[in-house]
C-alpha atoms as a PDB file:
ATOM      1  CA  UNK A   1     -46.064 108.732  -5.654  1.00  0.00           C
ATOM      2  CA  UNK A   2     -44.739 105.698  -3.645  1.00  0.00           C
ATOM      3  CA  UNK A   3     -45.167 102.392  -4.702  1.00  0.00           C
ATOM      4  CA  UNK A   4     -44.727  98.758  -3.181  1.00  0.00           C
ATOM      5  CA  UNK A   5     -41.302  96.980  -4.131  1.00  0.00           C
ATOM      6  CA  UNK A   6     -42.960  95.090  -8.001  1.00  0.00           C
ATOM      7  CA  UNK A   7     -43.337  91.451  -8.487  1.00  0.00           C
ATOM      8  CA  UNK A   8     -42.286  89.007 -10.523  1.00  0.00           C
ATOM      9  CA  UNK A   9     -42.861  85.082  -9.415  1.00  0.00           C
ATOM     10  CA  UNK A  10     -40.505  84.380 -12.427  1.00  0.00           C
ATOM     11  CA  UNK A  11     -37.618  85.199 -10.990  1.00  0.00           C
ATOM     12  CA  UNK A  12     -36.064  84.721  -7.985  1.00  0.00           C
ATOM     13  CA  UNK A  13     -37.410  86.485  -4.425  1.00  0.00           C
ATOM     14  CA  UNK A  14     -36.824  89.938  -4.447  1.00  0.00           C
ATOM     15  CA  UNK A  15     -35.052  91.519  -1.036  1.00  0.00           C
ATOM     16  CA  UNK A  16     -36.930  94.774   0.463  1.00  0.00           C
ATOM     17  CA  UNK A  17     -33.847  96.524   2.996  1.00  0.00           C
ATOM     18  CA  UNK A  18     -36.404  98.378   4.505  1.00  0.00           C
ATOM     19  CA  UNK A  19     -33.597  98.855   7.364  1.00  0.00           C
ATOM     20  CA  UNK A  20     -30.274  97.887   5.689  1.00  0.00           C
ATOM     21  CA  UNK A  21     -28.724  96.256   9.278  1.00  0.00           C
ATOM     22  CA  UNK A  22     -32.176  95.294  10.842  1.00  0.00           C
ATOM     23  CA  UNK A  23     -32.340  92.054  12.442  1.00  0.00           C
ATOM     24  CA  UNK A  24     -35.438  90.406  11.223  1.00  0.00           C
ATOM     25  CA  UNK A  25     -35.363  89.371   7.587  1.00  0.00           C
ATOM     26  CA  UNK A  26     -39.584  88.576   7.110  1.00  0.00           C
ATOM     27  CA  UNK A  27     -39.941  85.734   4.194  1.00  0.00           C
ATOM     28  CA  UNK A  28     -43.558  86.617   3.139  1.00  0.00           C
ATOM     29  CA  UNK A  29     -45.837  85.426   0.341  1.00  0.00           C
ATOM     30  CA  UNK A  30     -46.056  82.423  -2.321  1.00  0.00           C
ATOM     31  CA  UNK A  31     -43.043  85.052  -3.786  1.00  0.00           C
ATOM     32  CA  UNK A  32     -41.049  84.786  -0.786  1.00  0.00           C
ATOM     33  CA  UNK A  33     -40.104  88.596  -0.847  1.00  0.00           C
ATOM     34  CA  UNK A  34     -37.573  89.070   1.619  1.00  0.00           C
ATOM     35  CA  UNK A  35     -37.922  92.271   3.875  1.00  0.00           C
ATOM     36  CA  UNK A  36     -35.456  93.605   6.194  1.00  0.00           C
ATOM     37  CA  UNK A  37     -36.655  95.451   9.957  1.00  0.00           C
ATOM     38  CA  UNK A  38     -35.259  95.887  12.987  1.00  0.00           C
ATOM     39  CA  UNK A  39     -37.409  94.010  15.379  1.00  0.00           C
ATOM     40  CA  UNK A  40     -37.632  97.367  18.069  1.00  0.00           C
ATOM     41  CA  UNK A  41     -39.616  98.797  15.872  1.00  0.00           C
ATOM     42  CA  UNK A  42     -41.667  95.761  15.045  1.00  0.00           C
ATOM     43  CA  UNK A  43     -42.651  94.575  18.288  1.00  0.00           C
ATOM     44  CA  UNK A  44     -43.539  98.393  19.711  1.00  0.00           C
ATOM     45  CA  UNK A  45     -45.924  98.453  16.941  1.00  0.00           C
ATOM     46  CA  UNK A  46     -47.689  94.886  16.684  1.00  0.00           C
ATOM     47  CA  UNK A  47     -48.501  92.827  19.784  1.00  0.00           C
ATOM     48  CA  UNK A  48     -48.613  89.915  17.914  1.00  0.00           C
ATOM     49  CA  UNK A  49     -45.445  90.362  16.256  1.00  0.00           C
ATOM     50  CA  UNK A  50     -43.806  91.052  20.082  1.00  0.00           C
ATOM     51  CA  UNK A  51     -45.142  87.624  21.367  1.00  0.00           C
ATOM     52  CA  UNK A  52     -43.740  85.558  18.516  1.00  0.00           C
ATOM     53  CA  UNK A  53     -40.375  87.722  18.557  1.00  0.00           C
ATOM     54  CA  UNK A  54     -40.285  86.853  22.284  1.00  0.00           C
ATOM     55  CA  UNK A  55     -38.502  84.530  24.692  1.00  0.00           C
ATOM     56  CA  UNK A  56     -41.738  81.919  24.422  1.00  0.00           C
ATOM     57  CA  UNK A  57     -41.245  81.521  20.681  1.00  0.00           C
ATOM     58  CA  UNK A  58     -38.728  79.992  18.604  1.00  0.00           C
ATOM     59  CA  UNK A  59     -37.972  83.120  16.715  1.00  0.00           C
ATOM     60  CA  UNK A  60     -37.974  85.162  20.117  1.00  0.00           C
ATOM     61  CA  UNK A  61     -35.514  82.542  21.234  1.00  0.00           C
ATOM     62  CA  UNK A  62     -33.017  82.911  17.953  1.00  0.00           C
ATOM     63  CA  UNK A  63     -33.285  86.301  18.368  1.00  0.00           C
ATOM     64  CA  UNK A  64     -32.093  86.328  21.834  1.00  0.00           C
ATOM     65  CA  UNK A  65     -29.386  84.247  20.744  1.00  0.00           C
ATOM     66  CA  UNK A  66     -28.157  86.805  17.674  1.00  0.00           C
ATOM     67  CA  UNK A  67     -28.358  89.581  19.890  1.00  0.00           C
ATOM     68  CA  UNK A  68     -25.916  87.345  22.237  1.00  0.00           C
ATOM     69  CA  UNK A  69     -23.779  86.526  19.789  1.00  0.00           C
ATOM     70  CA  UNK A  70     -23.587  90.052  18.183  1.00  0.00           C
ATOM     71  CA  UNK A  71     -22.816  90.811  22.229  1.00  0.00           C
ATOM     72  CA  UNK A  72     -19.604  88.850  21.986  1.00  0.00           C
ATOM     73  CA  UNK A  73     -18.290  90.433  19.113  1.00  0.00           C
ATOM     74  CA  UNK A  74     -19.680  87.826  16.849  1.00  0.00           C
ATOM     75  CA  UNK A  75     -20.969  88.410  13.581  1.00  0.00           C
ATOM     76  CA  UNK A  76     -24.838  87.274  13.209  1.00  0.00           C
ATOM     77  CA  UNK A  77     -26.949  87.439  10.227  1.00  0.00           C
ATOM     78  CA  UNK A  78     -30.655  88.455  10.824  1.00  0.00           C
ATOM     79  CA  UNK A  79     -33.247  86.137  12.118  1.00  0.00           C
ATOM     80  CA  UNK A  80     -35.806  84.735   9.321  1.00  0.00           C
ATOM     81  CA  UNK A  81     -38.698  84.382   9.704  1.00  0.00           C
ATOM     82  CA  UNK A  82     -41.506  82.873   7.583  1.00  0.00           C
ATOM     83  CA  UNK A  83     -44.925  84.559   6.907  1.00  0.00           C
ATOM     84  CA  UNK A  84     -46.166  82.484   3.779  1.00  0.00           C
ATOM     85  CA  UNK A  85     -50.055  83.223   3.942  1.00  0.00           C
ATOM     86  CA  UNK A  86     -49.373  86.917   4.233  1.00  0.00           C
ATOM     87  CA  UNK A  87     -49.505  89.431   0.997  1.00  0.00           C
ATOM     88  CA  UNK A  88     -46.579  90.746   0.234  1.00  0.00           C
ATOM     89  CA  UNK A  89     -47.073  94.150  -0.945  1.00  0.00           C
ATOM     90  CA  UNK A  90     -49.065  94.475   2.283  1.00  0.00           C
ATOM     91  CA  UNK A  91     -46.645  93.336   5.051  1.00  0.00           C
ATOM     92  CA  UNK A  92     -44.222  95.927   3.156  1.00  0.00           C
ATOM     93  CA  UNK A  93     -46.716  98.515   2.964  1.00  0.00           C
ATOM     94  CA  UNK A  94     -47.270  97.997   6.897  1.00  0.00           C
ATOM     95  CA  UNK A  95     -43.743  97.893   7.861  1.00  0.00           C
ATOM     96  CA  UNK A  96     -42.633 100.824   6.302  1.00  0.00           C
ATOM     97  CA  UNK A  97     -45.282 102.564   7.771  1.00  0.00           C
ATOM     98  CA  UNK A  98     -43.726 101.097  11.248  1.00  0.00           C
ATOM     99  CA  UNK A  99     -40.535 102.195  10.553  1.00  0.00           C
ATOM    100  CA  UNK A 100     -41.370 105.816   9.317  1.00  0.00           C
ATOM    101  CA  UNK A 101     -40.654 105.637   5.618  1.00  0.00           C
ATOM    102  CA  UNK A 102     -43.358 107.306   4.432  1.00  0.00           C
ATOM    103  CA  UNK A 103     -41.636 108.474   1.016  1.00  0.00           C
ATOM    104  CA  UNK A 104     -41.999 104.378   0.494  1.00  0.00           C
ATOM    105  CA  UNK A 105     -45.798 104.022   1.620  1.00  0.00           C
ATOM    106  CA  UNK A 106     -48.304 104.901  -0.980  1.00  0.00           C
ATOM    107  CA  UNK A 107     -50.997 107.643  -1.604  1.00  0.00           C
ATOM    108  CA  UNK A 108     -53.270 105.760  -2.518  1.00  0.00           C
ATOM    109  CA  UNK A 109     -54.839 101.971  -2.739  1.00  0.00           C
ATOM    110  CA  UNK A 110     -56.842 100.536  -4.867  1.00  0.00           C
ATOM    111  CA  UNK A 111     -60.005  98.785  -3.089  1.00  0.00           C
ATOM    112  CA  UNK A 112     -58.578  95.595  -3.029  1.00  0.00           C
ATOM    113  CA  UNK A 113     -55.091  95.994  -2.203  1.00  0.00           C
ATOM    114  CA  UNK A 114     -56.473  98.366   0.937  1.00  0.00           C
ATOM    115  CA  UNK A 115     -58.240  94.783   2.619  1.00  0.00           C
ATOM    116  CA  UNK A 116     -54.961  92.823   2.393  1.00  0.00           C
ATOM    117  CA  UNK A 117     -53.897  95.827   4.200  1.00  0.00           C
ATOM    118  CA  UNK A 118     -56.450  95.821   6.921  1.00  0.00           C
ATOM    119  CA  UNK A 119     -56.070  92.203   7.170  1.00  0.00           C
ATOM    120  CA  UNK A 120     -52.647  92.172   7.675  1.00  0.00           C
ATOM    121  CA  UNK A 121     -53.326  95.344  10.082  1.00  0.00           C
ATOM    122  CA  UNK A 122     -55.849  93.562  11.942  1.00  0.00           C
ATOM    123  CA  UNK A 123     -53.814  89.883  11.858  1.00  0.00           C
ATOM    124  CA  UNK A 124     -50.801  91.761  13.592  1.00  0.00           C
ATOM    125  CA  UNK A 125     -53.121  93.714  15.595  1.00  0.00           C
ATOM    126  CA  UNK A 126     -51.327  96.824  14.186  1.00  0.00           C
ATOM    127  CA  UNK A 127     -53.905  99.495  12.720  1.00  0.00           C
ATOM    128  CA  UNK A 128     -53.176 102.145  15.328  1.00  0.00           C
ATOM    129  CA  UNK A 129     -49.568 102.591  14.119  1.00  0.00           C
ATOM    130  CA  UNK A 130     -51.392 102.449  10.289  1.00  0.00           C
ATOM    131  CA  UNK A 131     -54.631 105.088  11.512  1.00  0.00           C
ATOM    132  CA  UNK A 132     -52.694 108.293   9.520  1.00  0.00           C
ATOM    133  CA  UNK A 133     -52.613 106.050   6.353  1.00  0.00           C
ATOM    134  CA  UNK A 134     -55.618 104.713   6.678  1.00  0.00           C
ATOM    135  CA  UNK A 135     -57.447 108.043   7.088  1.00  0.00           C
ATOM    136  CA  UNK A 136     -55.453 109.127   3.463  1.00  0.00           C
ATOM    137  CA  UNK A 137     -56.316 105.945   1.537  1.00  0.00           C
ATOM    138  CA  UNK A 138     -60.154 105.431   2.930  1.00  0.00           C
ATOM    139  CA  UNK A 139     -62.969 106.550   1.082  1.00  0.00           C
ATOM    140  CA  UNK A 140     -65.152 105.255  -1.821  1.00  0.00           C
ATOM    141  CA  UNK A 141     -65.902 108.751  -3.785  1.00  0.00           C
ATOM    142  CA  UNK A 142     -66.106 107.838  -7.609  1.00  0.00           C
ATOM    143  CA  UNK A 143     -66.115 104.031  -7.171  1.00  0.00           C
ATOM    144  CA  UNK A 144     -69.215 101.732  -8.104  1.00  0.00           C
ATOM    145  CA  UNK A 145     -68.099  98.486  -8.962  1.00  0.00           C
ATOM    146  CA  UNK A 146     -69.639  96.485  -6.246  1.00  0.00           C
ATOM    147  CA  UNK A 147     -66.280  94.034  -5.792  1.00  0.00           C
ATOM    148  CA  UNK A 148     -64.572  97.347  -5.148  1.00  0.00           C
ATOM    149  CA  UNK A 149     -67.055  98.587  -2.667  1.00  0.00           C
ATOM    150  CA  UNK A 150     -67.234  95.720  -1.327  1.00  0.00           C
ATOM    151  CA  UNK A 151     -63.582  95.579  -0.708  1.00  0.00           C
ATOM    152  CA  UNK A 152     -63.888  99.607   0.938  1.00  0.00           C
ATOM    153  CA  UNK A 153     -66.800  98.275   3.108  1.00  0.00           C
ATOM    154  CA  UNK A 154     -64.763  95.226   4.630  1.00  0.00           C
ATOM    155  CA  UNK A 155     -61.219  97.370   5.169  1.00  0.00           C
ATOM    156  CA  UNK A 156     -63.415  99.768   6.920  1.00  0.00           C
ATOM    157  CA  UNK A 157     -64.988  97.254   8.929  1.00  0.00           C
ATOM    158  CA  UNK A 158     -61.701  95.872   9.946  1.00  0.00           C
ATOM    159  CA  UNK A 159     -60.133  99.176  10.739  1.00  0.00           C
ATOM    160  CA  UNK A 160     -63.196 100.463  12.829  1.00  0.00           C
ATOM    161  CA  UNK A 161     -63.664 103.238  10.415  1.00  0.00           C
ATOM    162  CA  UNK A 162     -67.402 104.051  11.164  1.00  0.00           C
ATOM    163  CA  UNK A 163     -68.148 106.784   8.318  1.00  0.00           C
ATOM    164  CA  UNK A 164     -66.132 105.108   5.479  1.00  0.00           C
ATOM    165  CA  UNK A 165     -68.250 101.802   6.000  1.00  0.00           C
ATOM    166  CA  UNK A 166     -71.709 103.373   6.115  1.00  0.00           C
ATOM    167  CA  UNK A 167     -70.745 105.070   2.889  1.00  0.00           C
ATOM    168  CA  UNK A 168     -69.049 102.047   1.291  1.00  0.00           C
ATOM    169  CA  UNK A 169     -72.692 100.262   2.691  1.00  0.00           C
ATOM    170  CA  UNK A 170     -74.875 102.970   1.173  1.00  0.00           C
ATOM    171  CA  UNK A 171     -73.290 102.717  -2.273  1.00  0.00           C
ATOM    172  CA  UNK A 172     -73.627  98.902  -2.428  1.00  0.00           C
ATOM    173  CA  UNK A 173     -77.165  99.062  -1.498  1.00  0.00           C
ATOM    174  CA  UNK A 174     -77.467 101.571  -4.206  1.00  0.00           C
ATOM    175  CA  UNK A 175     -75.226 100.133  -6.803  1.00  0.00           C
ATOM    176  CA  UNK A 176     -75.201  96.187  -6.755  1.00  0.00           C
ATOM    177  CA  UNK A 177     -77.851  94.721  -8.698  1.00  0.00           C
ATOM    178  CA  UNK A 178     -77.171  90.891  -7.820  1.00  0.00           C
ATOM    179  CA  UNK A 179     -77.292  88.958  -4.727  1.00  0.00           C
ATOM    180  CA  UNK A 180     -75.191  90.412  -1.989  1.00  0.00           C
ATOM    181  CA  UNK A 181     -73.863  86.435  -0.947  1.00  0.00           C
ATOM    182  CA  UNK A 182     -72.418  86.175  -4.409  1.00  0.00           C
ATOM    183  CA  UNK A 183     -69.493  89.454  -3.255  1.00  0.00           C
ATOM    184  CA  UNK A 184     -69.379  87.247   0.266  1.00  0.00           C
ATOM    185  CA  UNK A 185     -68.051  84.065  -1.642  1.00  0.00           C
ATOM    186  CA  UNK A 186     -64.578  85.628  -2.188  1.00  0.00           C
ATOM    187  CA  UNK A 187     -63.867  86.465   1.280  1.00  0.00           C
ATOM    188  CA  UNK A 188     -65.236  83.612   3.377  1.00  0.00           C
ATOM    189  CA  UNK A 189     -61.669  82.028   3.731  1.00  0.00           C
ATOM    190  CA  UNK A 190     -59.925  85.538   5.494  1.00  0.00           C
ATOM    191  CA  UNK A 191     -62.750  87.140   7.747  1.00  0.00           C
ATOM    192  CA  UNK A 192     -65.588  85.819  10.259  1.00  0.00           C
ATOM    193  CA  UNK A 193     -68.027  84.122   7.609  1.00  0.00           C
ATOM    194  CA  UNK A 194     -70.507  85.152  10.605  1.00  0.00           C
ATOM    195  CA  UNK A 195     -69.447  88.858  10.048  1.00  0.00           C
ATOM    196  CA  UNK A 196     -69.566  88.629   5.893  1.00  0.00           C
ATOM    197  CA  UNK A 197     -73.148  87.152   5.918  1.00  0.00           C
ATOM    198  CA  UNK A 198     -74.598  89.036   8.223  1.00  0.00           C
ATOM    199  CA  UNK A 199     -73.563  92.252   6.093  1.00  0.00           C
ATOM    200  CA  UNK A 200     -75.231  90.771   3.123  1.00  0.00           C
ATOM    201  CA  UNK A 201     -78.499  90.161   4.645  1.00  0.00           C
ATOM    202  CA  UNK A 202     -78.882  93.843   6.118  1.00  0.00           C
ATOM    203  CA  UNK A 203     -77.445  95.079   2.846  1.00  0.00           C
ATOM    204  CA  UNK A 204     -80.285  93.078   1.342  1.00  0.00           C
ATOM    205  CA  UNK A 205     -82.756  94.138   3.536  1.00  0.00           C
ATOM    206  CA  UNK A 206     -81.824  97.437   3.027  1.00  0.00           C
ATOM    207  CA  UNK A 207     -82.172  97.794  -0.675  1.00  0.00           C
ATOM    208  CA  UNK A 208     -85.443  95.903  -0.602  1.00  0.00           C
ATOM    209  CA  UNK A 209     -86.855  98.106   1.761  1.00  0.00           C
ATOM    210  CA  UNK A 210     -85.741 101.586  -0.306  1.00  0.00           C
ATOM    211  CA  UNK A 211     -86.643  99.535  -3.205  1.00  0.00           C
ATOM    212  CA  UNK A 212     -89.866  98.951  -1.651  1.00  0.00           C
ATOM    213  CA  UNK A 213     -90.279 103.092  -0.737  1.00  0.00           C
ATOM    214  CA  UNK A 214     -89.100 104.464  -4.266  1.00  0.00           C
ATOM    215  CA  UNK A 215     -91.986 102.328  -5.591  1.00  0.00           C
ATOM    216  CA  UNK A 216     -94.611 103.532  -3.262  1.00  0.00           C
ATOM    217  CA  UNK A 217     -93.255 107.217  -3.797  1.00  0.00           C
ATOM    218  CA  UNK A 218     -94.001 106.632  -7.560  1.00  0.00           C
ATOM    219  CA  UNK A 219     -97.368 105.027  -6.516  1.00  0.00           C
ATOM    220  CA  UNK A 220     -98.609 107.612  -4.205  1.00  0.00           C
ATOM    221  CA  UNK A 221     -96.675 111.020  -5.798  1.00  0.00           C
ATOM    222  CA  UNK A 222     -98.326 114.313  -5.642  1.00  0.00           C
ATOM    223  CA  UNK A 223     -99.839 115.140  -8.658  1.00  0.00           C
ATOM    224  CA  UNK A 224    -101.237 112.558  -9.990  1.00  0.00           C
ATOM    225  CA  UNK A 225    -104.662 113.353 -11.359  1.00  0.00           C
ATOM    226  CA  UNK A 226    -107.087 110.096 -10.104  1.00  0.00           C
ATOM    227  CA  UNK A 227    -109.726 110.196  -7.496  1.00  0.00           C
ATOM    228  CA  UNK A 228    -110.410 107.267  -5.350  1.00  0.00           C
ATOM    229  CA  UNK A 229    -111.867 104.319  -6.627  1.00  0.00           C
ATOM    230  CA  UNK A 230    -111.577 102.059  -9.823  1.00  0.00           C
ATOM    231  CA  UNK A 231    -109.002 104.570 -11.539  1.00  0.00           C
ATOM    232  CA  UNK A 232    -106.606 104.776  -8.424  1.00  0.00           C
ATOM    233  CA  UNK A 233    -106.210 101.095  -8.826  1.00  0.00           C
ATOM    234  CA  UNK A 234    -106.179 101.027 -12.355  1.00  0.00           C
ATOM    235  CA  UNK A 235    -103.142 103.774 -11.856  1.00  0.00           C
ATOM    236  CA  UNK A 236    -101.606 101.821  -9.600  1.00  0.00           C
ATOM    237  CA  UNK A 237    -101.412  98.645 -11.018  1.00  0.00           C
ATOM    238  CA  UNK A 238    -100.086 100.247 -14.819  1.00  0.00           C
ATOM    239  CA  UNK A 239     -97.704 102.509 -13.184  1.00  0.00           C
ATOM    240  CA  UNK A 240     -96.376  99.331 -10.860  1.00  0.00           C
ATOM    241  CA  UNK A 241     -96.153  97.223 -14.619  1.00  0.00           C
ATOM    242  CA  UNK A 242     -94.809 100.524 -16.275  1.00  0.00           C
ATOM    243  CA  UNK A 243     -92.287 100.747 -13.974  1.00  0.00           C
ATOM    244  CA  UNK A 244     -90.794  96.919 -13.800  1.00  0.00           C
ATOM    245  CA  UNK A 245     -90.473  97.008 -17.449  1.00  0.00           C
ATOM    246  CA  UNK A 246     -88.425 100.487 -17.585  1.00  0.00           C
ATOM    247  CA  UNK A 247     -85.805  98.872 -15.653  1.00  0.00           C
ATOM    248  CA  UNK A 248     -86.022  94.750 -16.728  1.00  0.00           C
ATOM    249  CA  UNK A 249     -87.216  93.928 -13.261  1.00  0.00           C
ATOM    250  CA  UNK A 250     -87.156  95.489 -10.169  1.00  0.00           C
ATOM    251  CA  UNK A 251     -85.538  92.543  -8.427  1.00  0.00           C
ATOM    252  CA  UNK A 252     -82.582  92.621 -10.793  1.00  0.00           C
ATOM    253  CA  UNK A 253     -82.148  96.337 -11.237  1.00  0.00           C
ATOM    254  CA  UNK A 254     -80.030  98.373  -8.747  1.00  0.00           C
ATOM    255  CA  UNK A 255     -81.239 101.413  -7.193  1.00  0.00           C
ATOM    256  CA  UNK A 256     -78.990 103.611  -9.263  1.00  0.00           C
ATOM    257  CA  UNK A 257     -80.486 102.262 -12.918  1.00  0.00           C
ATOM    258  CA  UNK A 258     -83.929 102.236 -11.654  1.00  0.00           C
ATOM    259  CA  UNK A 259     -82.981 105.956 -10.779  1.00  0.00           C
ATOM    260  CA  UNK A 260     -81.388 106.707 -13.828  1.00  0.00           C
ATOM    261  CA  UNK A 261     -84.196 105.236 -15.758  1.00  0.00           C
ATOM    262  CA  UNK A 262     -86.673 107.403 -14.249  1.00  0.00           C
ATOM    263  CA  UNK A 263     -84.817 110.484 -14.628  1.00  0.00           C
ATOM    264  CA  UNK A 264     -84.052 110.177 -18.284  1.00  0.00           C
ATOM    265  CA  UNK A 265     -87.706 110.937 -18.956  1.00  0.00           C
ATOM    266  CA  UNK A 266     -89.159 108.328 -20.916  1.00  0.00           C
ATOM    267  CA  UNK A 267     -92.709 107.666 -20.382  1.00  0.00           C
ATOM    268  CA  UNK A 268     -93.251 104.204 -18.230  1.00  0.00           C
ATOM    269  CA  UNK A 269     -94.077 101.446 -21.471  1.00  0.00           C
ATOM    270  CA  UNK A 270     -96.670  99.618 -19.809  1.00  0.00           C
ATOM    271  CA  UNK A 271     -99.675  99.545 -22.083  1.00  0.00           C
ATOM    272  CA  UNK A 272     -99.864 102.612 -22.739  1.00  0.00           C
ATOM    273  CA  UNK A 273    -101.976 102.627 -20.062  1.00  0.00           C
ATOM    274  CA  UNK A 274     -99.722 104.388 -17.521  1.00  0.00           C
ATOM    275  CA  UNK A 275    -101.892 107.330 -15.681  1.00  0.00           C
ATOM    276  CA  UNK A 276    -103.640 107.645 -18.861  1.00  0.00           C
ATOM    277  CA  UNK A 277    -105.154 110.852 -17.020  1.00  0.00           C
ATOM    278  CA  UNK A 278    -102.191 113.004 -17.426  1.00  0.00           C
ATOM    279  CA  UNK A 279    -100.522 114.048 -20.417  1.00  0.00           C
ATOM    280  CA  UNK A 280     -97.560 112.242 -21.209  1.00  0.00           C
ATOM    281  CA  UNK A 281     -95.150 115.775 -20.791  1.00  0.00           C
ATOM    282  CA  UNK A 282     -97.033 116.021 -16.994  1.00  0.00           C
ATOM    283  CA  UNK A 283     -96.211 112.738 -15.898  1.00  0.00           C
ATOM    284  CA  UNK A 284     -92.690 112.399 -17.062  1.00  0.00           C
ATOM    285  CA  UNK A 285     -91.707 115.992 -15.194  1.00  0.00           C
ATOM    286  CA  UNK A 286     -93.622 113.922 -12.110  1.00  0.00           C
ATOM    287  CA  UNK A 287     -92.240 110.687 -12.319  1.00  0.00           C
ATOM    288  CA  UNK A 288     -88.538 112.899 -12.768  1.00  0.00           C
ATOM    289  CA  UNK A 289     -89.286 114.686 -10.021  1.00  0.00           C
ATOM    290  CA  UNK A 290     -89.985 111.838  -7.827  1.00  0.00           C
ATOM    291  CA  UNK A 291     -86.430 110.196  -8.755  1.00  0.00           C
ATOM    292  CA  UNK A 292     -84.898 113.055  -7.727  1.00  0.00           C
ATOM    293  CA  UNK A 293     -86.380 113.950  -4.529  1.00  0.00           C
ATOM    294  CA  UNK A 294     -86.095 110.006  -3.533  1.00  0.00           C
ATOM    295  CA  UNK A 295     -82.402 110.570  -4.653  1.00  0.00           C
ATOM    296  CA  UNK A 296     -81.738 113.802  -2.011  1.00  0.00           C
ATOM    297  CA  UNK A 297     -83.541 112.266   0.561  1.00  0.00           C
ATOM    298  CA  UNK A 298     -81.623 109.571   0.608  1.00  0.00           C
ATOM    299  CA  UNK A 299     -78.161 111.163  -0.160  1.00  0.00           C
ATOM    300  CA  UNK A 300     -75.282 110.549   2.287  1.00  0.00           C
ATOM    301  CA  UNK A 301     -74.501 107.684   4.362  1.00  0.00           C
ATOM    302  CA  UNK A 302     -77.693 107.670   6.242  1.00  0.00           C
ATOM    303  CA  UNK A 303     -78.591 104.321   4.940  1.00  0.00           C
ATOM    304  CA  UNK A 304     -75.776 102.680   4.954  1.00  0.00           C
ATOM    305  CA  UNK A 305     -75.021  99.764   7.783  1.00  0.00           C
ATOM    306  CA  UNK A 306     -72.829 100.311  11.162  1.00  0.00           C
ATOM    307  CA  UNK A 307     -70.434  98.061  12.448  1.00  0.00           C
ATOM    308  CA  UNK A 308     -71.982  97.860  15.974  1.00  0.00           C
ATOM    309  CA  UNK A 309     -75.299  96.474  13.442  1.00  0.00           C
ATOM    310  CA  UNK A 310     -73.320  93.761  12.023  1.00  0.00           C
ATOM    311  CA  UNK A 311     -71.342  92.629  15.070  1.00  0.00           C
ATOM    312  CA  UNK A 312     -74.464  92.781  17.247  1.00  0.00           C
ATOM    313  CA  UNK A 313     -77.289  91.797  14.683  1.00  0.00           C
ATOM    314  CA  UNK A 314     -79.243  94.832  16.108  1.00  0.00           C
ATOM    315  CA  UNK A 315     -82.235  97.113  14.767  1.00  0.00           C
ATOM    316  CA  UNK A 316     -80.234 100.350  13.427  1.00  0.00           C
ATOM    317  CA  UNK A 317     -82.788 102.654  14.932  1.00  0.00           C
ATOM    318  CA  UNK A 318     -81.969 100.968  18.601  1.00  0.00           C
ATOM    319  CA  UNK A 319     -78.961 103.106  19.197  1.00  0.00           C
ATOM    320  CA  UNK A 320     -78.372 105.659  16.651  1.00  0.00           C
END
């Protein structure tokens, strides 16, 4: 499998001849990791990149005057240009994607490195010449760290990849136990802090709301042996305490745990209390049972966010 050119900020800037007699030498990163292109293939893939290599630029203007010189027999060395703020490993990434080196670009990303990516795709306004990659490194199967997901929700976001952010959205709301503003902290200095907390709060609203339902499925689950009256309350109210104890809180507990906790088949320790009309075998098979047809109903991406949600602050249900 490919892998980005390594880094070491002890020693001095390593030199990437991604085309050995291109004539753009890119200077990027706190590392200053020099990486050689030929600026055809550059500015046909990134609008941005063909403005500032143009004649109403400074390093359009020296590159007009290499391409002169070189004209007039004239040995020139490559124009340099200076990209500090950029990741390295990214812009590399990117422009050997641009340039068709694909034994160089690879397989996979983890989370993280896949939004410098998409920030240095969407920066350069280059993601269609990166949509092949993209579709290969996208997806959050097998990943529940919340930073992580976090990370897949925002590339996916930025590369308008509808499917792989509701999914990266569903497992957040299922997975993240802690405030959703806490993951937007790390990010507010690279993306539209409008965009980052506007995800939070539907991702908050979201979980509170299934929250809200997995409780009231527990509440109100078939088989549960009270008539109406005194004991329904009296089941109610133990089963509600029963169940905020199982997990440490309902507030703090993700949906997964809370899940998890009811599936493992412990009876609720309330006071003992808990539906105190059913045998304690009965109710754990019911309160399992619940869990897991909550879990299938709500499998898939069908609660995760959409991007039109989060750049429009619209209802979900208005237009899907």
């Amino acid at each position: 499998m490919a892998s980005v050119t390594p880094s070491n900020e002890d020693s001095a800037p390593i030199t990437v001849d991604i085309a050995p007699d291109g004539d753009v030498v890119f200077i990027v990163g706190p590392t200053q990791r020099r990486i050689r292109v030929h600026s055809l293939f550059v500015k046909t893939a990134s609008p941005v990149l063909d403005a500032m290599l143009g004649p109403n630029f400074k390093e359009g203007q020296r590159l007009a005057e290499t391409s002169s010189a070189e004209t007039s027999s004239v040995k020139a060395g490559p124009v340099e240009i200076e990209l500090p703020e950029d990741d390295a490993d990214a812009i590399e990434i990117i422009l050997n994607i641009i340039h068709g080196r694909n034994n160089k670009v690879p397989e996979q990303l983890s989370p993280n490195k896949l939004l410098q990516v998409a920030l240095a795709g969407d920066k350069y306004d280059c993601l269609v010449s990166l949509a092949f990659a993209i579709w290969a490194w996208i997806g959050c199967k097998g990943i529940n760290d919340p930073e992580e997901l976090w990370a897949l929700a925002l590339s996916a976001y930025l590369f308008q990849e509808e499917e792989a952010f509701a999914e990266a959205t569903s497992a957040l709301i299922f997975n993240h136990e802690g405030s959703y503003i806490d993951l937007v902290r790390n990010h507010e200095a690279v993306m539209d802090h409008v965009m980052l907390f506007n995800t939070a709060a539907m991702l908050e609203e979201a979980r509170n709301r299934l929250r809200m339902k997995l409780l009231m499925d527990v509440l109100r689950g078939d088989g549960w042996q009270y008539g109406p009256g005194p004991k329904k309350r009296k089941h109610e109210a133990d089963c509600c305490t029963g169940l905020v104890l199982s997990v440490g809180g309902l507030g703090n507990a993700s949906l997964s745990r809370i899940l998890e906790t009811l599936r493992q088949g412990d009876d609720l320790p309330a006071t003992d209390k808990v539906a105190t009309l059913e045998p304690v075998d009965q109710r754990v098979r019911l309160i399992r049972s619940i869990a897991d047809k909550f879990a299938e109903d709500q499998h898939g991406h069908a609660h995760g966010l959409c991007t039109w949600c989060v750049r429009t602050g619209e209802d979900h249900d208005t237009h899907w």
